[in-house]
N, C-alpha and C. Protein backbone atom coordinates (compact mmCIF):
# COMPACT_ATOMS: atom_id res chain seq x y z
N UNK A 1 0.84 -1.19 0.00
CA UNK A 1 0.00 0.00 0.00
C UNK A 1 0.88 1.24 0.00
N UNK A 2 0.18 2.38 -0.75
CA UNK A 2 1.14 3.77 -0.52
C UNK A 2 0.30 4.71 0.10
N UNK A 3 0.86 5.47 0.63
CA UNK A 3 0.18 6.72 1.83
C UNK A 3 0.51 7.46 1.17
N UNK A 4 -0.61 8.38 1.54
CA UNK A 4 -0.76 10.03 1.02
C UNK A 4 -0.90 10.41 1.88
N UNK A 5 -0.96 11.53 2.00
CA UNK A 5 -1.39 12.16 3.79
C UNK A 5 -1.34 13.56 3.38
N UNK A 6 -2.71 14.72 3.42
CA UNK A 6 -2.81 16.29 2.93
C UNK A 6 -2.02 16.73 4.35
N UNK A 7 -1.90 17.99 4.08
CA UNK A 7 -1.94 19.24 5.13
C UNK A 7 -2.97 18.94 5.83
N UNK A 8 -2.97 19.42 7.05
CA UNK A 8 -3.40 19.66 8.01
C UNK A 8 -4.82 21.37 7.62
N UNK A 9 -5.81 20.88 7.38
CA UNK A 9 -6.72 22.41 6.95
C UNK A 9 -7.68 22.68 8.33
N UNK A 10 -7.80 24.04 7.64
CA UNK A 10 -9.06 24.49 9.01
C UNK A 10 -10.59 24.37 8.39
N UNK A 11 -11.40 23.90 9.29
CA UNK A 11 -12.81 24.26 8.97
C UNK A 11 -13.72 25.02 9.73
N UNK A 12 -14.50 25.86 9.59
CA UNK A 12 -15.05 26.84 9.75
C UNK A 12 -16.55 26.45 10.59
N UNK A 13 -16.01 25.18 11.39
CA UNK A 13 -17.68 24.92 11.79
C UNK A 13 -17.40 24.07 13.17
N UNK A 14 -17.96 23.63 13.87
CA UNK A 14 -17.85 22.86 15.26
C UNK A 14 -17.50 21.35 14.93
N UNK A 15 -16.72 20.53 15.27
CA UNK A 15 -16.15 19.44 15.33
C UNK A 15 -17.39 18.45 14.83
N UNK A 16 -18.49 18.70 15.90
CA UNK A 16 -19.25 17.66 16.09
C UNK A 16 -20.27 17.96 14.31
N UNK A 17 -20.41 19.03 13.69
CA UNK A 17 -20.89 18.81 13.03
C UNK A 17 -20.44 18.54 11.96
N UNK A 18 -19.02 18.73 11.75
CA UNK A 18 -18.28 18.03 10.61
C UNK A 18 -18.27 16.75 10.36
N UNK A 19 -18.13 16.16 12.15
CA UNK A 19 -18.11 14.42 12.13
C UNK A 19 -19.97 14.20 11.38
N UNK A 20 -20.78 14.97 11.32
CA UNK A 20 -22.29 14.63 11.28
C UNK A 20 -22.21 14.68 9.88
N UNK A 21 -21.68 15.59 9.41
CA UNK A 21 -21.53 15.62 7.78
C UNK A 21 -20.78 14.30 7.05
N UNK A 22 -19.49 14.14 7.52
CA UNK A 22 -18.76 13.29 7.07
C UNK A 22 -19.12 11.74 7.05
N UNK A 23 -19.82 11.96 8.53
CA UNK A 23 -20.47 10.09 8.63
C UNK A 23 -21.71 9.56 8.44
N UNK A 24 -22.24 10.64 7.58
CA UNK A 24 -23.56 10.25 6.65
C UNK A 24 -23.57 10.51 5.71
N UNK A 25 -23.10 9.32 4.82
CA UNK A 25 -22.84 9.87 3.40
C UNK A 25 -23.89 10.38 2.34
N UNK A 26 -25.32 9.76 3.01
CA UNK A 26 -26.76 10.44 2.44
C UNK A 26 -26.79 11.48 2.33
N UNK A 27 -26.29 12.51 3.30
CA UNK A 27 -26.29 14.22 2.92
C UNK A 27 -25.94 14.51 2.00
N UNK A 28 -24.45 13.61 1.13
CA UNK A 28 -24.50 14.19 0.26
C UNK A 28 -24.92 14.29 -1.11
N UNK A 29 -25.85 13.41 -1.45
CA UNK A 29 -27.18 13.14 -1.60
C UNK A 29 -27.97 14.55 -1.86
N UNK A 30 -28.34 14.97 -1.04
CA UNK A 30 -28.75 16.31 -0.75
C UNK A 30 -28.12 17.71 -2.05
N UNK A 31 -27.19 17.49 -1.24
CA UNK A 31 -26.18 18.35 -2.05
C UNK A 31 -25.58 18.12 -2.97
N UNK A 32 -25.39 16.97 -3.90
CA UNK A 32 -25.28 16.16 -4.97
C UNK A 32 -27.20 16.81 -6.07
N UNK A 33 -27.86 16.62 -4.93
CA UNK A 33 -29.36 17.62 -5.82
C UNK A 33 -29.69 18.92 -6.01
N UNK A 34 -29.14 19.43 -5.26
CA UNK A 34 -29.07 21.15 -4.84
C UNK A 34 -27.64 22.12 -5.69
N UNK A 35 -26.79 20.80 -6.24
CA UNK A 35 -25.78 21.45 -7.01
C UNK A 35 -26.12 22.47 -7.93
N UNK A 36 -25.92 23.58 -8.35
CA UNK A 36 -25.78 24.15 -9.46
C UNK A 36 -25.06 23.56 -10.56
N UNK A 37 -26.19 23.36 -11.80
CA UNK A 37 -25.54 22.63 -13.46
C UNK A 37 -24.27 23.20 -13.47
N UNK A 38 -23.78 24.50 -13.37
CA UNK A 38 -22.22 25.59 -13.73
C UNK A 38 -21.00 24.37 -13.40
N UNK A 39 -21.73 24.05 -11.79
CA UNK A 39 -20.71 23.68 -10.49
C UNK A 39 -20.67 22.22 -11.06
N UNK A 40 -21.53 21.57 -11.53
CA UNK A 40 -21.20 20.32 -12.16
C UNK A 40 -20.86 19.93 -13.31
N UNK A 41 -20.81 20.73 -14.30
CA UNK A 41 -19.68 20.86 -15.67
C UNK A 41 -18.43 21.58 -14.92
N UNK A 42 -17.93 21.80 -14.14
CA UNK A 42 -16.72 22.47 -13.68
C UNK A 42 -16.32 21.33 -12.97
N UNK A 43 -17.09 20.35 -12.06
CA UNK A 43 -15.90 19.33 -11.44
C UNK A 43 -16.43 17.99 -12.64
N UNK A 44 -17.11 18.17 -13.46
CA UNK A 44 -16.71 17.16 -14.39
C UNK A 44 -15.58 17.18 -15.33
N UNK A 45 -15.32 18.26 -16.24
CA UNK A 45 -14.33 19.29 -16.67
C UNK A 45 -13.11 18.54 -15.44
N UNK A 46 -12.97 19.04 -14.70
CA UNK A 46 -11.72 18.28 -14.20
C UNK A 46 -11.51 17.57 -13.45
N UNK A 47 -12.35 16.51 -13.40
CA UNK A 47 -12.10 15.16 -13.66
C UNK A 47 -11.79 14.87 -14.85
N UNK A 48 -12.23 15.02 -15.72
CA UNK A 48 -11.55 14.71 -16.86
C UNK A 48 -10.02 14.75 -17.13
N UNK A 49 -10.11 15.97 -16.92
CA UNK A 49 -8.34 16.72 -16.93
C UNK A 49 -7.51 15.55 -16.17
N UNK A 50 -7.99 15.60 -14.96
CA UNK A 50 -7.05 14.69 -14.32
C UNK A 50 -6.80 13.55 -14.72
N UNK A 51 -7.83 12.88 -15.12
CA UNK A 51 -7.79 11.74 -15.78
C UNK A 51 -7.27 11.26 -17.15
N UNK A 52 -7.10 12.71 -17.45
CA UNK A 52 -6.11 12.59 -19.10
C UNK A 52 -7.37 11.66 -20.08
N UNK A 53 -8.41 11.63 -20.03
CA UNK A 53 -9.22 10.85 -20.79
C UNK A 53 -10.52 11.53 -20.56
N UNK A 54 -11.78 10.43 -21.04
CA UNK A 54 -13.00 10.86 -20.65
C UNK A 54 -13.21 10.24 -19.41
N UNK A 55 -14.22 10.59 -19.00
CA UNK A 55 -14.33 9.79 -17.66
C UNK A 55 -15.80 10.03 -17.14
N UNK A 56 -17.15 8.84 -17.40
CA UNK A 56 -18.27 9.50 -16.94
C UNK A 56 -18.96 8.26 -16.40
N UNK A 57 -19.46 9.35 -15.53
CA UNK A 57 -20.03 8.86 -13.94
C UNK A 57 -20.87 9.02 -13.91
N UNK A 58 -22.13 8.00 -13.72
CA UNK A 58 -23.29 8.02 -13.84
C UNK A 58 -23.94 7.28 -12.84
N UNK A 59 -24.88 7.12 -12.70
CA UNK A 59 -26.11 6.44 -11.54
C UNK A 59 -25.32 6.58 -10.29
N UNK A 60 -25.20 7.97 -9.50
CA UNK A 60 -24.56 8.32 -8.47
C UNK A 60 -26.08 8.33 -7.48
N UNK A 61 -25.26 7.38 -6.14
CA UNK A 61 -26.73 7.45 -5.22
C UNK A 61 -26.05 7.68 -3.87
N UNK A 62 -26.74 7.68 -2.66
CA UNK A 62 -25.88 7.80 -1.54
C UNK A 62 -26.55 7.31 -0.50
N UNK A 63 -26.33 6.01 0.73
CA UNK A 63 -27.29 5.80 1.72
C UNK A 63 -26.19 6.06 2.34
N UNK A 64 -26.63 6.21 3.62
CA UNK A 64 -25.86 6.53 5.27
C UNK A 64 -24.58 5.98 4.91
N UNK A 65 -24.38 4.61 4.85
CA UNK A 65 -22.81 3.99 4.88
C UNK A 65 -22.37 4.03 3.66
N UNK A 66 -22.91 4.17 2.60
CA UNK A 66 -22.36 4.22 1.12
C UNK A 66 -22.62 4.84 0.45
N UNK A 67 -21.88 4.98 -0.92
CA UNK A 67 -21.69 5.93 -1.71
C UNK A 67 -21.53 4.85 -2.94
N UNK A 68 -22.44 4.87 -4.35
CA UNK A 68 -22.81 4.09 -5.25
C UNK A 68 -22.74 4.79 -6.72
N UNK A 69 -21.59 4.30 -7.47
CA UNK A 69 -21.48 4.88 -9.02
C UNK A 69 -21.46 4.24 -9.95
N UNK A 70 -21.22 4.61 -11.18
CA UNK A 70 -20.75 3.64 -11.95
C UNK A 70 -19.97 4.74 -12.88
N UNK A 71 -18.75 4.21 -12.75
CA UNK A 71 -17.54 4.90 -13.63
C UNK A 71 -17.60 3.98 -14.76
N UNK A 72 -17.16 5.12 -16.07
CA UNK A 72 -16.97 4.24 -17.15
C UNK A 72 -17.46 2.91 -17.33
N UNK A 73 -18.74 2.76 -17.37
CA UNK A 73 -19.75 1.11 -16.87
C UNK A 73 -19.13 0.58 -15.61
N UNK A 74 -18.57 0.69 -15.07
CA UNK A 74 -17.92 -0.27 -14.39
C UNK A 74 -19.09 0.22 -13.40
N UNK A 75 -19.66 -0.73 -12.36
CA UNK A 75 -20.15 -0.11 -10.94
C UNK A 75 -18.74 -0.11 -9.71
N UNK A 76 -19.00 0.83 -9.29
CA UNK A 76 -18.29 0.90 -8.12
C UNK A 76 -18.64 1.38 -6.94
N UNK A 77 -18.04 1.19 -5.96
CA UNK A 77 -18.89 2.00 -4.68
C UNK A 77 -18.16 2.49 -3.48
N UNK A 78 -17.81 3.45 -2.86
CA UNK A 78 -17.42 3.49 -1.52
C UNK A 78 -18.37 3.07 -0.09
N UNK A 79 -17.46 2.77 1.03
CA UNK A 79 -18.48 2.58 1.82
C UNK A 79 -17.71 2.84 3.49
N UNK A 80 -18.62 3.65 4.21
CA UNK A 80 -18.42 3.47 5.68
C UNK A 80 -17.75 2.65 6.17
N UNK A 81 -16.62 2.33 6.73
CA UNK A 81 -15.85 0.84 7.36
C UNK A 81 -15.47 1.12 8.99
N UNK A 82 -15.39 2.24 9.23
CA UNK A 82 -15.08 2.66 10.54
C UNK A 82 -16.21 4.27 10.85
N UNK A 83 -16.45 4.19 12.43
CA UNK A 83 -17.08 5.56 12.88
C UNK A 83 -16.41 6.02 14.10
N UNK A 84 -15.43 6.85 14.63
CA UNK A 84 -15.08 7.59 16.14
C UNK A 84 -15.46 8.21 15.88
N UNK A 85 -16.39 8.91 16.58
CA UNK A 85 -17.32 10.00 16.89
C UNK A 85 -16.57 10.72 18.20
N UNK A 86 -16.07 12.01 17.89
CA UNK A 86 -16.71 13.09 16.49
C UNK A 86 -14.89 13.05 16.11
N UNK A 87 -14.62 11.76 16.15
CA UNK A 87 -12.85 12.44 15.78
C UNK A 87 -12.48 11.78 14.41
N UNK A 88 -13.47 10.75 13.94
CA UNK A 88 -12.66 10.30 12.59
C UNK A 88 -13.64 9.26 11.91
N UNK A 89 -13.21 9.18 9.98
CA UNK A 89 -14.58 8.19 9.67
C UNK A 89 -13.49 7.87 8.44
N UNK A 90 -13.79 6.33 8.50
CA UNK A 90 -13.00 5.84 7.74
C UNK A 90 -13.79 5.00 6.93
N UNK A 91 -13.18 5.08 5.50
CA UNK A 91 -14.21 4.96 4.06
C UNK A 91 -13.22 3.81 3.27
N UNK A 92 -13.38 3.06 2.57
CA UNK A 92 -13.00 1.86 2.08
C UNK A 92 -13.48 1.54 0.80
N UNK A 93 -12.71 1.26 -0.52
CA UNK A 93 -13.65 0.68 -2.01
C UNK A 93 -14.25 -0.24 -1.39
N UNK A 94 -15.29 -0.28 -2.00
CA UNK A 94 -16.72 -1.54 -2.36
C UNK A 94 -16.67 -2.35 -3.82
N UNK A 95 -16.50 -3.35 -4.48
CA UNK A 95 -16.34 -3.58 -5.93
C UNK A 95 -15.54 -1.98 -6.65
N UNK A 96 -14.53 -2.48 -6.26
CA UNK A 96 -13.55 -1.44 -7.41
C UNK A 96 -12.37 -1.82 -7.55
N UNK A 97 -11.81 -1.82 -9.10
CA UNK A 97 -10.74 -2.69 -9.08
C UNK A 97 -9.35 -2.04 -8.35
N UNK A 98 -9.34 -1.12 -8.00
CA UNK A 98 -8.34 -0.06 -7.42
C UNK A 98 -8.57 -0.63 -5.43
N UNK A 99 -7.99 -1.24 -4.81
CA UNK A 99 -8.55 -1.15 -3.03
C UNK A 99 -7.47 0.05 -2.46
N UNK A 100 -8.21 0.83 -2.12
CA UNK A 100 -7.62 1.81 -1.45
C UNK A 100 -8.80 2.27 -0.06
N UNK A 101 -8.14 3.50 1.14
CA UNK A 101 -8.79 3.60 2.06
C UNK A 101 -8.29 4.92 2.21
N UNK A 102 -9.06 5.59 2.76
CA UNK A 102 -9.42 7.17 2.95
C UNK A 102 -10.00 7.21 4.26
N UNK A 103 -9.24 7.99 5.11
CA UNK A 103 -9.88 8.05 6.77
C UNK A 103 -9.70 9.73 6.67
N UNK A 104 -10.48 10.23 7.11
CA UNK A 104 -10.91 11.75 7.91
C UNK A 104 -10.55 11.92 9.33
N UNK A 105 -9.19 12.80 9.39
CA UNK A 105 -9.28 12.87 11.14
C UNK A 105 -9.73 14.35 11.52
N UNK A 106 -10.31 14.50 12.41
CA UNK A 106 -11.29 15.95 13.00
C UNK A 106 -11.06 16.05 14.35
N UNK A 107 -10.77 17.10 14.73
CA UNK A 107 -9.42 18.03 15.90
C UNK A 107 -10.17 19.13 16.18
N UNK A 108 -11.03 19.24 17.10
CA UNK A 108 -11.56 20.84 17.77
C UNK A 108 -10.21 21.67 17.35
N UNK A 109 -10.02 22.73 17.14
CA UNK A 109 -8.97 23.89 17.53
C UNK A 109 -9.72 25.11 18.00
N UNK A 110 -10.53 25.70 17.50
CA UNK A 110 -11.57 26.63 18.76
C UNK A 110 -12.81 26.40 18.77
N UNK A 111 -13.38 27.72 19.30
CA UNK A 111 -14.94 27.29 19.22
C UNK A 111 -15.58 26.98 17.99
N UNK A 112 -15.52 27.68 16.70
CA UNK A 112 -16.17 27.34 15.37
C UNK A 112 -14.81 26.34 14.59
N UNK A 113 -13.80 26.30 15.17
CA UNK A 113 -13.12 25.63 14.08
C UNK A 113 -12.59 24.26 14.27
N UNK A 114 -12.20 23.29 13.28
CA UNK A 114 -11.63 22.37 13.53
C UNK A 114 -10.45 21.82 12.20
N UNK A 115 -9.82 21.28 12.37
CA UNK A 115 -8.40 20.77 12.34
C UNK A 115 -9.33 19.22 11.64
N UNK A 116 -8.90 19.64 10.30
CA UNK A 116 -9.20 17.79 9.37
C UNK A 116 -7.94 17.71 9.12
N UNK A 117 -7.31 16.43 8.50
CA UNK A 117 -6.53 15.51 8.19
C UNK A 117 -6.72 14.59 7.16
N UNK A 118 -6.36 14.25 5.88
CA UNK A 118 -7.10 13.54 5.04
C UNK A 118 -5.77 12.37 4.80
N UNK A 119 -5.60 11.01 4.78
CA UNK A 119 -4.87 10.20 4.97
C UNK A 119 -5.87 9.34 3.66
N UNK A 120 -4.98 8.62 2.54
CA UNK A 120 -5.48 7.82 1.52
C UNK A 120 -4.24 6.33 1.19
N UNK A 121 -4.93 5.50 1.85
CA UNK A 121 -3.98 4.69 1.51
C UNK A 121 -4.62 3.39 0.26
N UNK A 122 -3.43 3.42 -0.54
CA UNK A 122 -4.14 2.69 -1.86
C UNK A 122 -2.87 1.62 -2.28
N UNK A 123 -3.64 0.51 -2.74
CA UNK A 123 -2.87 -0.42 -3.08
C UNK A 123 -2.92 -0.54 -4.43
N UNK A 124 -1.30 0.00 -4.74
CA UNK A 124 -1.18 -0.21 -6.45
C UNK A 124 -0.13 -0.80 -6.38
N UNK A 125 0.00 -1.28 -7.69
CA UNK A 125 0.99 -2.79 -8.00
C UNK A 125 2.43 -1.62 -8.17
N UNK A 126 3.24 -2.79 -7.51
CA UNK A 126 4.54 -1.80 -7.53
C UNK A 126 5.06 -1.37 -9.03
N UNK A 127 5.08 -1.90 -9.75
CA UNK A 127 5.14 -1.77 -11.15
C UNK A 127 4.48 -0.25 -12.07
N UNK A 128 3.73 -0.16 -11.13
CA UNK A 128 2.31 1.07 -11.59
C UNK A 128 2.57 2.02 -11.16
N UNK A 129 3.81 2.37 -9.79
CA UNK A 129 3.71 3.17 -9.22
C UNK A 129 4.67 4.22 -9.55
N UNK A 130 5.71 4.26 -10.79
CA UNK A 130 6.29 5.05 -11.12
C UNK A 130 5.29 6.15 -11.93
N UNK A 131 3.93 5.47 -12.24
CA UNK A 131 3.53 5.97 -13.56
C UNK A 131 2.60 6.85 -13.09
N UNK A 132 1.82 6.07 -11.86
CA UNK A 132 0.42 7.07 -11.25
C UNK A 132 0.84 7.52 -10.07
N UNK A 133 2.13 7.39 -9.31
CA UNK A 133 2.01 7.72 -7.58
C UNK A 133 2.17 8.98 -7.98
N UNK A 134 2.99 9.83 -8.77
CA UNK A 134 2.88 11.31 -8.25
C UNK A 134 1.51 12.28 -8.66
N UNK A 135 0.72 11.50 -9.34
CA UNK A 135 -0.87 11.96 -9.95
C UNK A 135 -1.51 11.62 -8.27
N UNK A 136 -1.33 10.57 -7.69
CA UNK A 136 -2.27 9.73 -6.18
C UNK A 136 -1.40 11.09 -5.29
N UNK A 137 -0.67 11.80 -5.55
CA UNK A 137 -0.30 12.70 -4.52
C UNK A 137 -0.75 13.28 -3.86
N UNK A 138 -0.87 14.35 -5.07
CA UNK A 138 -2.26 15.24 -4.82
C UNK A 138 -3.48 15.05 -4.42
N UNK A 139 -3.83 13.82 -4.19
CA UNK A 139 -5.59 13.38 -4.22
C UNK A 139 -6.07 13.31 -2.49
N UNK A 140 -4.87 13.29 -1.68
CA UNK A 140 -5.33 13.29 -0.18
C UNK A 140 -5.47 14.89 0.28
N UNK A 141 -4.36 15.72 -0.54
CA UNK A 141 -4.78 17.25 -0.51
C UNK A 141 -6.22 17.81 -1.15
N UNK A 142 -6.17 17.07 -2.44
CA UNK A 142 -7.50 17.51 -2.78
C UNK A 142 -8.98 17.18 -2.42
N UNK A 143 -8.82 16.18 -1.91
CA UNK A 143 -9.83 16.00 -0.84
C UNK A 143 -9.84 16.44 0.75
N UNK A 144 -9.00 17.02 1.72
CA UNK A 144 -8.86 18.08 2.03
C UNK A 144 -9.17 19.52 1.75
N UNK A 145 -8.95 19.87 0.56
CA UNK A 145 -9.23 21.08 0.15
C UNK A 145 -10.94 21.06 0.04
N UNK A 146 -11.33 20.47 -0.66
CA UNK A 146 -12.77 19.95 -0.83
C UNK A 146 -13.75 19.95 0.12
N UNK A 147 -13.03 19.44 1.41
CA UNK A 147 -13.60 19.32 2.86
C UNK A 147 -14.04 20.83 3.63
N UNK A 148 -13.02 21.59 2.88
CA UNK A 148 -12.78 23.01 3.70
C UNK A 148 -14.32 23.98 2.74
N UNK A 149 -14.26 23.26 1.51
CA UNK A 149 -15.52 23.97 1.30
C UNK A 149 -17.39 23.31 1.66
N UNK A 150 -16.95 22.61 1.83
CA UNK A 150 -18.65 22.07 2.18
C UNK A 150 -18.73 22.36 3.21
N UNK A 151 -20.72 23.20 3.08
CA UNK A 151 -21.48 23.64 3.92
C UNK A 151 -21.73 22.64 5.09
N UNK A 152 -21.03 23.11 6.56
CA UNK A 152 -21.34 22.00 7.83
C UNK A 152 -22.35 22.72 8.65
């Protein structure tokens, strides 16, 4: 397995409701419906980019512990595997040929703010890893960064 591990970011909201956001993945659901069309040709747009190809994602659903797609036909899914409340939530592939794991750690630092941590550990064949690890770099920051903008 290889580790990623972002910066250390601030969020703008109380501990406990970040952990409420993060460990129900149905909310985002919510906000997956409430998107603005602009805001979803802009992170489709780069996904693409990143992906150096096309890349489309379709029949996106969301219950409490999981998160349900289908990339390029393929189905795939994330899912809930761990809950510490309110300090950390750890997420795991479901049918995807990639197994990797993504944990959220959440740190009071004052009254409105808290201290995330985004840690991605993924198992790619050593062979593979000259070609994609410095692309998997970026991806524990950018999900970090990501974190710092959703409404808690």
């Amino acid at each position: 397995m290889a580790r990623y591990e972002s910066k250390v970011k601030e969020v703008n909201a109380l501990q406990q409701n970040v952990y409420n956001r993060l460990s129900d993945l149905s909310q985002l659901q919510v906000m997956k419906d409430n998107m603005p069309p602009e805001l979803k040709e802009t992170i489709k747009a780069k996904l693409q980019e990143q992906g150096q190809g096309k890349i489309e994602i379709s029949n996106v659903h969301f219950d409490r512990d999981s998160a349900h797609l289908t990339v390029n036909g393929m189905p795939a899914a994330v899912k809930i595997i761990e809950r510490e409340e309110p300090k950390c939530v750890k997420y795991s592939a479901d049918n995807s040929p990639i197994d990797f794991t993504i944990w959220i750690q959440m740190l009071p630092q004052a009254a409105y703010q808290t201290k995330i941590k985004v840690t991605v550990d993924v198992d790619i064949p050593f062979f593979l890893r000259p070609m994609v690890g410095n692309k998997l770099e970026s991806v524990a920051e950018q999900i970090a960064e990501a974190l710092t903008r959703i409404p808690y």
